[in-house]
Protein backbone atom coordinates (compact mmCIF):
# COMPACT_ATOMS: atom_id res chain seq x y z
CA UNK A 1 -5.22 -6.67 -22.28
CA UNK A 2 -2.11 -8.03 -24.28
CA UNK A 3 -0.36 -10.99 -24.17
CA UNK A 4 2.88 -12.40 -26.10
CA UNK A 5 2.56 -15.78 -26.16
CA UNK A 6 5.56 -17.78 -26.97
CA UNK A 7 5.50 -21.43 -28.15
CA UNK A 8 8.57 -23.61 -27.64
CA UNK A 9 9.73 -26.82 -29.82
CA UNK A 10 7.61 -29.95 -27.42
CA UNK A 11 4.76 -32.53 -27.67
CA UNK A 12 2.42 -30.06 -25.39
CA UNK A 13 2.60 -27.03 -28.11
CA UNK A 14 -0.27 -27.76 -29.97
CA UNK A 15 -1.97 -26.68 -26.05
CA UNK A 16 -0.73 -23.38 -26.91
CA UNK A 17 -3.42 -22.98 -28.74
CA UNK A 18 -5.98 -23.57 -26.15
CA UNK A 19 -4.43 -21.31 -24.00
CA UNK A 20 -4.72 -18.76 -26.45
CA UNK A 21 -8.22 -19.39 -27.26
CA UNK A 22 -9.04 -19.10 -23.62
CA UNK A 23 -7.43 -15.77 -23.31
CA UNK A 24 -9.29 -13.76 -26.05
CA UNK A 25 -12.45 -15.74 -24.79
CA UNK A 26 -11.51 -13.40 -21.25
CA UNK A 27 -10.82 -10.60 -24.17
CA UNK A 28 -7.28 -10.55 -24.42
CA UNK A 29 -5.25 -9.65 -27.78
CA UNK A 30 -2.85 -12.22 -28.15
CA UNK A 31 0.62 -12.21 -30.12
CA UNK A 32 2.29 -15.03 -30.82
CA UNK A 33 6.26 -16.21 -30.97
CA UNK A 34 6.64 -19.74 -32.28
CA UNK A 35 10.51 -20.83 -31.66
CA UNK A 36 11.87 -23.09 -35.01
CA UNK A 37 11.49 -26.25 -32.86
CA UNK A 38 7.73 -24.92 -31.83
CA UNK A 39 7.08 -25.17 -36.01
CA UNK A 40 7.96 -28.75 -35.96
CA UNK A 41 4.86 -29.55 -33.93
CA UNK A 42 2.30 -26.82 -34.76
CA UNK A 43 1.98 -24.30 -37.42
CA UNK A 44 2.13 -20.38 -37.73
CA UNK A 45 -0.92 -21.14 -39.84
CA UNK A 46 -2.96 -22.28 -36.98
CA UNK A 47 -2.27 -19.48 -34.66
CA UNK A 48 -2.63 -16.98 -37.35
CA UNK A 49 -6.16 -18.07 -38.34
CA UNK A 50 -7.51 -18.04 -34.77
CA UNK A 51 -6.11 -15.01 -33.65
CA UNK A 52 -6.31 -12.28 -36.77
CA UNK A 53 -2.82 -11.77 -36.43
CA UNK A 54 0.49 -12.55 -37.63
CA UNK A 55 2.72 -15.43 -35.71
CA UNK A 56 6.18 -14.39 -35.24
CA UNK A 57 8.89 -16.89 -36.05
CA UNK A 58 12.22 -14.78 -37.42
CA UNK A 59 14.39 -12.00 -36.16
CA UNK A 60 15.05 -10.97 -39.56
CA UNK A 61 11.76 -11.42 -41.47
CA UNK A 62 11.85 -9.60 -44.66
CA UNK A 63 8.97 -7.29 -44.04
CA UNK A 64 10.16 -3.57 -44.51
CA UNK A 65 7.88 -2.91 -41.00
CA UNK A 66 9.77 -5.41 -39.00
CA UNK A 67 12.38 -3.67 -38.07
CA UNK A 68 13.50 -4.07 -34.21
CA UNK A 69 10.25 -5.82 -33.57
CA UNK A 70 11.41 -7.69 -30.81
CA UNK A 71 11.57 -4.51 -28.86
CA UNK A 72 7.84 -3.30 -30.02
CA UNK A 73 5.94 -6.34 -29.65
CA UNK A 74 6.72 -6.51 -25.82
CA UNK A 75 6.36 -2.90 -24.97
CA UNK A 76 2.59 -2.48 -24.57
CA UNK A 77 2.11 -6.15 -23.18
CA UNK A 78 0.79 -6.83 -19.93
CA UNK A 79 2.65 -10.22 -19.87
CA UNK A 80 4.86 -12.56 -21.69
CA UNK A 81 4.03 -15.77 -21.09
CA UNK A 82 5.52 -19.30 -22.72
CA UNK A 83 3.81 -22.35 -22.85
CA UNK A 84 4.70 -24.66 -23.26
CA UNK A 85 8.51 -23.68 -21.89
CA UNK A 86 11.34 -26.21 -22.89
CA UNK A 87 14.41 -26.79 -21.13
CA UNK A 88 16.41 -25.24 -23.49
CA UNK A 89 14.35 -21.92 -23.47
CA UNK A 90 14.51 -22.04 -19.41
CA UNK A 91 18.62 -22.01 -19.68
CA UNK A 92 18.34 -19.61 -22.00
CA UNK A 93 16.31 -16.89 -20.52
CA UNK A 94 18.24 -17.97 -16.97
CA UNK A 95 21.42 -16.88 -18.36
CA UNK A 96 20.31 -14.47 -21.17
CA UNK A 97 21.38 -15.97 -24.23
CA UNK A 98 19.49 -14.58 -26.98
CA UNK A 99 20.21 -16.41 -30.53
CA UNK A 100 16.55 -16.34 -31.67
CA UNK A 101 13.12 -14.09 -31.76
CA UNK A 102 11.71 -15.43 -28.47
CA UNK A 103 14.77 -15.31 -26.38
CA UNK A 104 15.79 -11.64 -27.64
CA UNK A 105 12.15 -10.49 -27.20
CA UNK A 106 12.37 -12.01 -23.68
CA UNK A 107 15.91 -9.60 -22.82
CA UNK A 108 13.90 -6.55 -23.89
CA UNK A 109 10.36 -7.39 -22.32
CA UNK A 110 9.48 -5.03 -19.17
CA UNK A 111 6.51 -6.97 -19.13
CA UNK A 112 6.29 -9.70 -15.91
CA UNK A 113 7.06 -13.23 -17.59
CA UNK A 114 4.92 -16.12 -16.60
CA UNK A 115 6.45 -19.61 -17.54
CA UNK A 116 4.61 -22.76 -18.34
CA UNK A 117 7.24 -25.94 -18.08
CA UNK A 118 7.06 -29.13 -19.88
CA UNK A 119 9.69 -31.68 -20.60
CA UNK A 120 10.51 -35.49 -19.48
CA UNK A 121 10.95 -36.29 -16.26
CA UNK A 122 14.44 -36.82 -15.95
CA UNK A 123 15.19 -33.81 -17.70
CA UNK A 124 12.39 -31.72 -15.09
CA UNK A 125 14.57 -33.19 -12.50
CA UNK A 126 17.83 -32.34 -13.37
CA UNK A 127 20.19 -30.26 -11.48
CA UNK A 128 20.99 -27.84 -14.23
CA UNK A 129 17.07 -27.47 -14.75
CA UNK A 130 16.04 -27.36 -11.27
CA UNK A 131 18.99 -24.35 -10.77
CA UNK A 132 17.47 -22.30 -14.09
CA UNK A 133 14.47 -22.21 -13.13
CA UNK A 134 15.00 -20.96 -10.00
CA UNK A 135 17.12 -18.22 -10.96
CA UNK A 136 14.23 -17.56 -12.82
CA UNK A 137 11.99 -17.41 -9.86
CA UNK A 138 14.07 -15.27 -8.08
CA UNK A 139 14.25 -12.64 -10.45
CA UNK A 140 10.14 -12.71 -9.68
CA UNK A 141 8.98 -14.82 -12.62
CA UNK A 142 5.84 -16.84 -12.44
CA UNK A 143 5.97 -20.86 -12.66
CA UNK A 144 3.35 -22.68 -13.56
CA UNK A 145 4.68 -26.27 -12.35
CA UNK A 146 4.17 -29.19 -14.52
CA UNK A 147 1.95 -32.04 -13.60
CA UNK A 148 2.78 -35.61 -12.92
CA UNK A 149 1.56 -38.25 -14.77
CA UNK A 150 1.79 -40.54 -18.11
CA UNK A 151 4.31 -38.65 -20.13
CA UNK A 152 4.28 -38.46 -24.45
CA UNK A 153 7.99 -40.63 -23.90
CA UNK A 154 6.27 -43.46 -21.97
CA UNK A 155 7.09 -42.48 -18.69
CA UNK A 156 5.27 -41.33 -15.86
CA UNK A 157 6.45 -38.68 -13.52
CA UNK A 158 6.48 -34.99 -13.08
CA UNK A 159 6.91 -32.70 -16.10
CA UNK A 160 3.71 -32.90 -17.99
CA UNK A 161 2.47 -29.26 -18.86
CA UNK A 162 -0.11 -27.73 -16.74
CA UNK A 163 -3.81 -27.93 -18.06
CA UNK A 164 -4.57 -25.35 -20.23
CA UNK A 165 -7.63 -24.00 -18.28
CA UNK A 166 -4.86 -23.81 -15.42
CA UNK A 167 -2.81 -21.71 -17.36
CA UNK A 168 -5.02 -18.99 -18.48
CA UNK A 169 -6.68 -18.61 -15.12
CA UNK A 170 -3.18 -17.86 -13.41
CA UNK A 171 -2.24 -15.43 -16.83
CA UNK A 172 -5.53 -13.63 -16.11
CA UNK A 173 -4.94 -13.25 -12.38
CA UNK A 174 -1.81 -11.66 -13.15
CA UNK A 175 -3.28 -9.44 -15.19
CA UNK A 176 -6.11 -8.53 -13.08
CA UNK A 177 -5.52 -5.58 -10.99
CA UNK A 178 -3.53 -6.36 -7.85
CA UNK A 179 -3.95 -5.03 -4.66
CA UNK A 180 -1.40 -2.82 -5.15
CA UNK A 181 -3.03 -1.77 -8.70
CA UNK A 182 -3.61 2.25 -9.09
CA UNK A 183 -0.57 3.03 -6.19
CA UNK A 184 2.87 4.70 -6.62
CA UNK A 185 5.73 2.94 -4.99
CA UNK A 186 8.98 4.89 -4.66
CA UNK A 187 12.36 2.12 -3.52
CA UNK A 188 15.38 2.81 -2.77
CA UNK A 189 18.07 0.22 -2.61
CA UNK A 190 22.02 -1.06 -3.07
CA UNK A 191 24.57 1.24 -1.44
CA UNK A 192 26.24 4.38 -2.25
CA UNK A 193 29.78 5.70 -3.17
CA UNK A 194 31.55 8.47 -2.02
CA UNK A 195 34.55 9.44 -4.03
CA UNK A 196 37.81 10.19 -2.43
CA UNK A 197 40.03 10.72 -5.45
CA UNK A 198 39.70 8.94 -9.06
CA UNK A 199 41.01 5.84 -7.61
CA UNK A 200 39.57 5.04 -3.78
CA UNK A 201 35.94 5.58 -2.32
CA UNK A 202 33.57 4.84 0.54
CA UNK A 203 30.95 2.52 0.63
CA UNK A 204 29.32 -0.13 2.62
CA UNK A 205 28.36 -3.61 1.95
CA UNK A 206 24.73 -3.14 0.77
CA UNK A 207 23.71 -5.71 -1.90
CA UNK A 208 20.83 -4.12 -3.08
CA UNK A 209 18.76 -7.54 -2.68
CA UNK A 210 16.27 -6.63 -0.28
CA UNK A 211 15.07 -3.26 -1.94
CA UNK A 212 15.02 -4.58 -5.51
CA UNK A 213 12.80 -7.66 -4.27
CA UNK A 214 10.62 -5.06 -2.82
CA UNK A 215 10.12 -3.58 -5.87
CA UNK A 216 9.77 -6.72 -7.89
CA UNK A 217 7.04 -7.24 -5.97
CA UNK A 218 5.49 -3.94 -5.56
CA UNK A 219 5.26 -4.35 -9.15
CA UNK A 220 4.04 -7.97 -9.39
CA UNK A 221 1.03 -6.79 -7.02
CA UNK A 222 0.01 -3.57 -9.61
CA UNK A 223 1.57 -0.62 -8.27
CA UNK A 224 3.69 1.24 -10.97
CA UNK A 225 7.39 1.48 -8.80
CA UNK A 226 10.30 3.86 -9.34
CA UNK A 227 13.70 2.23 -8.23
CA UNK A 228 15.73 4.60 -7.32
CA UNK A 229 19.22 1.97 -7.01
CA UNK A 230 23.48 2.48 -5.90
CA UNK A 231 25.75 0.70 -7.70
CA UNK A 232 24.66 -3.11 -7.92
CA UNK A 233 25.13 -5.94 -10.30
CA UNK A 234 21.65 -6.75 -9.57
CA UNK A 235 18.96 -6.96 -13.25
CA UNK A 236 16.43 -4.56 -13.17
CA UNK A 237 13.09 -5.80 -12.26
CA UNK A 238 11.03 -6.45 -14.58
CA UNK A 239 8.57 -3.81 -15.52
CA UNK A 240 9.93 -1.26 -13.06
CA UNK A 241 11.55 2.15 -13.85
CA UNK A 242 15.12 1.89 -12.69
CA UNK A 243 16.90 5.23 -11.88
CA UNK A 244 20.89 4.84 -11.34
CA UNK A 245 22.75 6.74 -8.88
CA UNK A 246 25.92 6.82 -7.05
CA UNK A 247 26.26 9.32 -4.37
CA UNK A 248 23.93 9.99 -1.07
CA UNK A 249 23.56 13.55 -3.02
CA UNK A 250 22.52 12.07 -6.45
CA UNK A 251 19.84 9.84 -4.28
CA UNK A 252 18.69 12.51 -2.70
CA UNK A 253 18.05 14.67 -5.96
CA UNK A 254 16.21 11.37 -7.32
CA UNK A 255 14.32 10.38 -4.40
CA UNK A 256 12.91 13.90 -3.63
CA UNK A 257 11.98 14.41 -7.66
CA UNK A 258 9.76 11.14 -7.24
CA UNK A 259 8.66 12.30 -3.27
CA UNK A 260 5.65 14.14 -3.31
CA UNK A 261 3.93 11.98 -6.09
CA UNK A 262 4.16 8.51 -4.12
CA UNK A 263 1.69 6.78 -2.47
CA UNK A 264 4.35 4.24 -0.84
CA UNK A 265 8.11 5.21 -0.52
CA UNK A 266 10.68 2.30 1.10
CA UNK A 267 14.09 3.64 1.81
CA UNK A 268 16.05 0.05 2.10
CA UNK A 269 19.42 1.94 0.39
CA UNK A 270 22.43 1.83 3.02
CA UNK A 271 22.98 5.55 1.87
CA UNK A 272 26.84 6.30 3.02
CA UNK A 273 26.63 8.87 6.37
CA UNK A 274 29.96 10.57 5.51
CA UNK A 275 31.45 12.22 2.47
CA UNK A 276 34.98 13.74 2.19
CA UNK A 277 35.20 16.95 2.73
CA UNK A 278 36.93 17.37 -0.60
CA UNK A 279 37.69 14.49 -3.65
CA UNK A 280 41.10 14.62 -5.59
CA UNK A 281 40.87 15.31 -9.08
CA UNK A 282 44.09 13.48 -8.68
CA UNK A 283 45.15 9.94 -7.12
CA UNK A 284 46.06 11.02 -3.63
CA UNK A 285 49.91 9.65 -3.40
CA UNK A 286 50.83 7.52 -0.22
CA UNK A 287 52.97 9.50 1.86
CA UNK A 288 55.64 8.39 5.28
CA UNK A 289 53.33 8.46 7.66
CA UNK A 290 49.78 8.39 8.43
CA UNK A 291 46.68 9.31 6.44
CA UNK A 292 43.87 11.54 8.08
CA UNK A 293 40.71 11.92 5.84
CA UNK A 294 38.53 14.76 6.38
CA UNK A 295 35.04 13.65 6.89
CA UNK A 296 31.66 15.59 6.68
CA UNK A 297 28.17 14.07 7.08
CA UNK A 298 26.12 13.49 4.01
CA UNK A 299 22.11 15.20 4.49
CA UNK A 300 20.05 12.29 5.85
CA UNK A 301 17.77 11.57 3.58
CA UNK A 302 14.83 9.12 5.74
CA UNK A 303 14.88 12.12 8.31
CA UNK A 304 14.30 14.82 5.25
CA UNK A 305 11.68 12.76 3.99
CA UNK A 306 9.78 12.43 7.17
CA UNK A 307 9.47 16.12 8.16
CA UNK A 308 8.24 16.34 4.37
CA UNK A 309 5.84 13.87 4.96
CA UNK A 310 2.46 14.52 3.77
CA UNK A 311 -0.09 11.59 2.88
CA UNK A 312 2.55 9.27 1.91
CA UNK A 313 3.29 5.82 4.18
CA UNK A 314 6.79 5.86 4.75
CA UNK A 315 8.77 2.71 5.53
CA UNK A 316 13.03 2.63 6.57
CA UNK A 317 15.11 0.29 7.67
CA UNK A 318 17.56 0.27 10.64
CA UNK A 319 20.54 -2.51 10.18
CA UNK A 320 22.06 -2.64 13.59
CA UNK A 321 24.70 -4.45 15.78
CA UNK A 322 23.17 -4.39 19.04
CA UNK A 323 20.15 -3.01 21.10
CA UNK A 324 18.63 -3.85 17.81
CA UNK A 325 14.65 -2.82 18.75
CA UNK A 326 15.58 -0.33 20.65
CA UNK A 327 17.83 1.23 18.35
CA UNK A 328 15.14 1.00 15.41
CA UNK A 329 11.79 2.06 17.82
CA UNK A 330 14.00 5.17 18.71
CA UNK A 331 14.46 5.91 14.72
CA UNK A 332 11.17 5.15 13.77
CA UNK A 333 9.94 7.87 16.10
CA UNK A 334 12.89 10.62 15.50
CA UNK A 335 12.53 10.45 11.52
CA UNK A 336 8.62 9.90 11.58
CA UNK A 337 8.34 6.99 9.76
CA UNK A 338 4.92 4.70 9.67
CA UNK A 339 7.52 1.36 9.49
CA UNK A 340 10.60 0.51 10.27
CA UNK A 341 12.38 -2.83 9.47
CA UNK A 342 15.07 -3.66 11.71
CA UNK A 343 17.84 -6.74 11.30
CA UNK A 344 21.49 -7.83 12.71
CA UNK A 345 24.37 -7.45 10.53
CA UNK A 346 26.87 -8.17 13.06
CA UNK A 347 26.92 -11.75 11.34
CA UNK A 348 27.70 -11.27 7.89
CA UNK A 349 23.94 -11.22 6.36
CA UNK A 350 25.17 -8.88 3.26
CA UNK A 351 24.37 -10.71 -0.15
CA UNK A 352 22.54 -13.29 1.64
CA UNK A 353 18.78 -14.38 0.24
CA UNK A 354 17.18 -14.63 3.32
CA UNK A 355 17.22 -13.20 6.41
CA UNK A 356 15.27 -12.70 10.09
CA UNK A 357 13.74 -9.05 10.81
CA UNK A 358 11.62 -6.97 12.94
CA UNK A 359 8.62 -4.84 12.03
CA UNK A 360 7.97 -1.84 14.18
CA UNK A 361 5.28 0.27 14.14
CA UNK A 362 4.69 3.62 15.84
CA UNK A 363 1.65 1.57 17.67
CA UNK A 364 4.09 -0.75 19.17
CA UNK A 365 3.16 -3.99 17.00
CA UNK A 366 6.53 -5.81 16.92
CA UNK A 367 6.48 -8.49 14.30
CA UNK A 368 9.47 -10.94 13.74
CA UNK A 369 10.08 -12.55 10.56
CA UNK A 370 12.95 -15.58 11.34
CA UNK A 371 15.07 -16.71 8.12
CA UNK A 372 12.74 -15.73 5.39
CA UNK A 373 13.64 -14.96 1.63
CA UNK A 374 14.25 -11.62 0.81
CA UNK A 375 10.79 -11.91 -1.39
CA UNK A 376 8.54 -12.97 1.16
CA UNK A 377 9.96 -10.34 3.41
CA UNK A 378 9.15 -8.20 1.18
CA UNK A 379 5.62 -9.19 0.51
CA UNK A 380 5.04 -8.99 4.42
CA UNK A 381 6.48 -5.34 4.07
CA UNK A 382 4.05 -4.71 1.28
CA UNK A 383 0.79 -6.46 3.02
CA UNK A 384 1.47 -3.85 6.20
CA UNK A 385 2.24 -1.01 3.47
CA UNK A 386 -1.20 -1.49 1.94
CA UNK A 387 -2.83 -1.71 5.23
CA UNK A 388 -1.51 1.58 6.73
CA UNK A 389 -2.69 3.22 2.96
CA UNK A 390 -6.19 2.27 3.55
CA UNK A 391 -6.11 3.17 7.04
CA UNK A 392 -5.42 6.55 5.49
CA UNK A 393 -7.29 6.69 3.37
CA UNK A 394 -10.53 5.30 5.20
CA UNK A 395 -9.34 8.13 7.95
CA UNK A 396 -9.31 10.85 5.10
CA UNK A 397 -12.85 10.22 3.94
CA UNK A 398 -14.50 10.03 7.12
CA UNK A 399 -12.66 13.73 8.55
């Protein structure tokens, strides 16, 4: 197990060290990043004696073998975790400024990032803060919260780092295999285009939320995910393998290379039914009168998938304007699918973070989820994915 630990300028650094002592106690390698406010408050010295190893502080350090080492020290780590995490570091990493080691090494980390806040009160509390770090938590980061009580200023209140025995017991459950630990999840997600000329396409209003939170938290629960995305200004998960597309025919090509190797596959792209017939190599020029495009239907993916089908648990999505069960029960059967989750975009729901669904099974178990976050949705996806896989297996062993 390997962890980069990074140490931010505050009071609570010198329980950085603790933490780190408790994680090689577990048998952890740990690598440390110590910000230039961090070395105000503890030493490279101390970390470097207790842990065998070099502590990070420069981007530039003039060591011939240092060269882009804020890209190496990340890429075999299990985790990145900072404690104790200022509020500078939090708006940082929320909007991805990276003027030193520790907020450069976060931008290249694939690693999931566990956060350990610590700060006064009134700066826990304010508005800016509160908004970073939840753009942090929505892009699937862990927070440990801070604790309330007498703070190092002389107040007393919320914002006092987490114990350290806290810390390291929530680093080491992340890092313990989750239940999803050992499984291949394929996603799809976002929408696709369909060219028309150089200028115009087709496309649909797909965000891309829902299946990238899947797979943010496919990946948070051990499975190793493929993300197989349309066009979205959505970040890549962290730790996932992101593979960019544009048309239904490009998706296809990428889902079906990942296909047969997947233990989990979740088609939540809104792949585009139609294609034109033909696309301009040239801006098509308005003419006098009207326009008639020439439309042929794209290959439907779900349905190819299904009558591929072999041991793999196969979940789509129906997002309907009426007769919504009905409509998705009636899919789930045609394209033999083990799930199917169903919602009502006749109100405007695209880009939204939450939303209400149903889960169908072939069985007929009809869950509801009402105005949930996209992540919890997707969690609930994932629990009944991981049920149906050791169904299968369980079924498999005992024919």
């Amino acid at each position: 197990m390997k962890v980069v630990l990074g140490v931010t300028g505050c009071i609570a650094a010198y329980k950085a060290v603790e933490v780190m002592r408790g994680l090689q106690k577990a048998g952890a390698s740990v690598r440390v990043i110590l910000t230039r406010s961090a070395r105000k408050f503890v030493t490279p010295l101390t970390f470097e004696a207790l842990s065998g190893q070099s502590a990070l502080t420069d981007m530039f350090p003039p060591r011939p073998d240092a060269d882009f080492v804020h890209i190496r020290i990340v890429q075999d780590a299990q985790l990145l975790a900072v404690v104790p995490a200022t509020a500078n570091i939090l708006g940082k990493f929320a909007h991805g400024i990276a003027d030193d080691l520790l907020s450069t090494v976060y931008l290249s980390c694939p690693a999931p990032v566990l956060l350990a806040p610590a700060m006064n009160v009134e700066m826990w509390n304010n508005q800016a803060v509160r908004e970073n770090v939840e753009i942090l938590r929505k892009r699937g980061h862990h927070i440990v919260e801070p604790e309330t009580g007498m703070l190092a200023c002389g107040m007393e209140g919320a914002g006092r780092l987490a114990e350290a025995g806290v810390i390291v017991e929530r680093i080491l459950g992340l890092m313990r295999k989750g239940p999803l630990a050992g499984l291949k999840v394929l996603v799809t997600a976002g929408p696709t285009v369909e060219d028309i000329d150089p200028v115009r396409f087709l496309s649909n209003r797909s965000s891309g939320k829902m299946g990238y939170a899947i797979a943010a938290a496919a990946r948070q629960r051990g499975a190793s995910v493929v993300l197989v995305s349309g066009p979205t200004a959505l970040p890549s998960p962290p730790g996932v393998e992101v593979v960019r597309v544009r048309s239904a025919s490009e998706m296809k090509e990428a889902v079906l290379r990942f296909y047969s190797a997947a233990d989990i596959v979740v088609k939540a792209a809104a792949v585009s039914d139609y294609r034109p017939a033909s696309a301009s190599a040239r801006k098509v020029k308005r003419g006098p009168g009207n326009a008639v495009l020439d439309l042929i239907p794209n290959e439907d993916i779900l349905a190819l998938l299904g009558s591929r089908k072999s041991s793999q648990v196969l979940i789509g999505f129906a997002a309907e304007t009426g007769d919504i069960v009905t409509n998705a029960r009636e899919k789930l059967i045609r394209k033999n699918l083990d799930l199917i989750v169903a919602n009502d975009v006749s109100e405007g729901v695209f880009g939204e973070d939450s939303a209400t669904v149903h889960i169908l099974r072939p069985s007929g178990i009809h869950e509801i989820l009402r105005e949930q976050s996209k992540l919890a949705i997707a969690n609930r996806i994932l629990d009944v994915a991981r049920e149906l896989v050791s169904a299968r297996s369980s079924a498999g062993a005992t024919s």
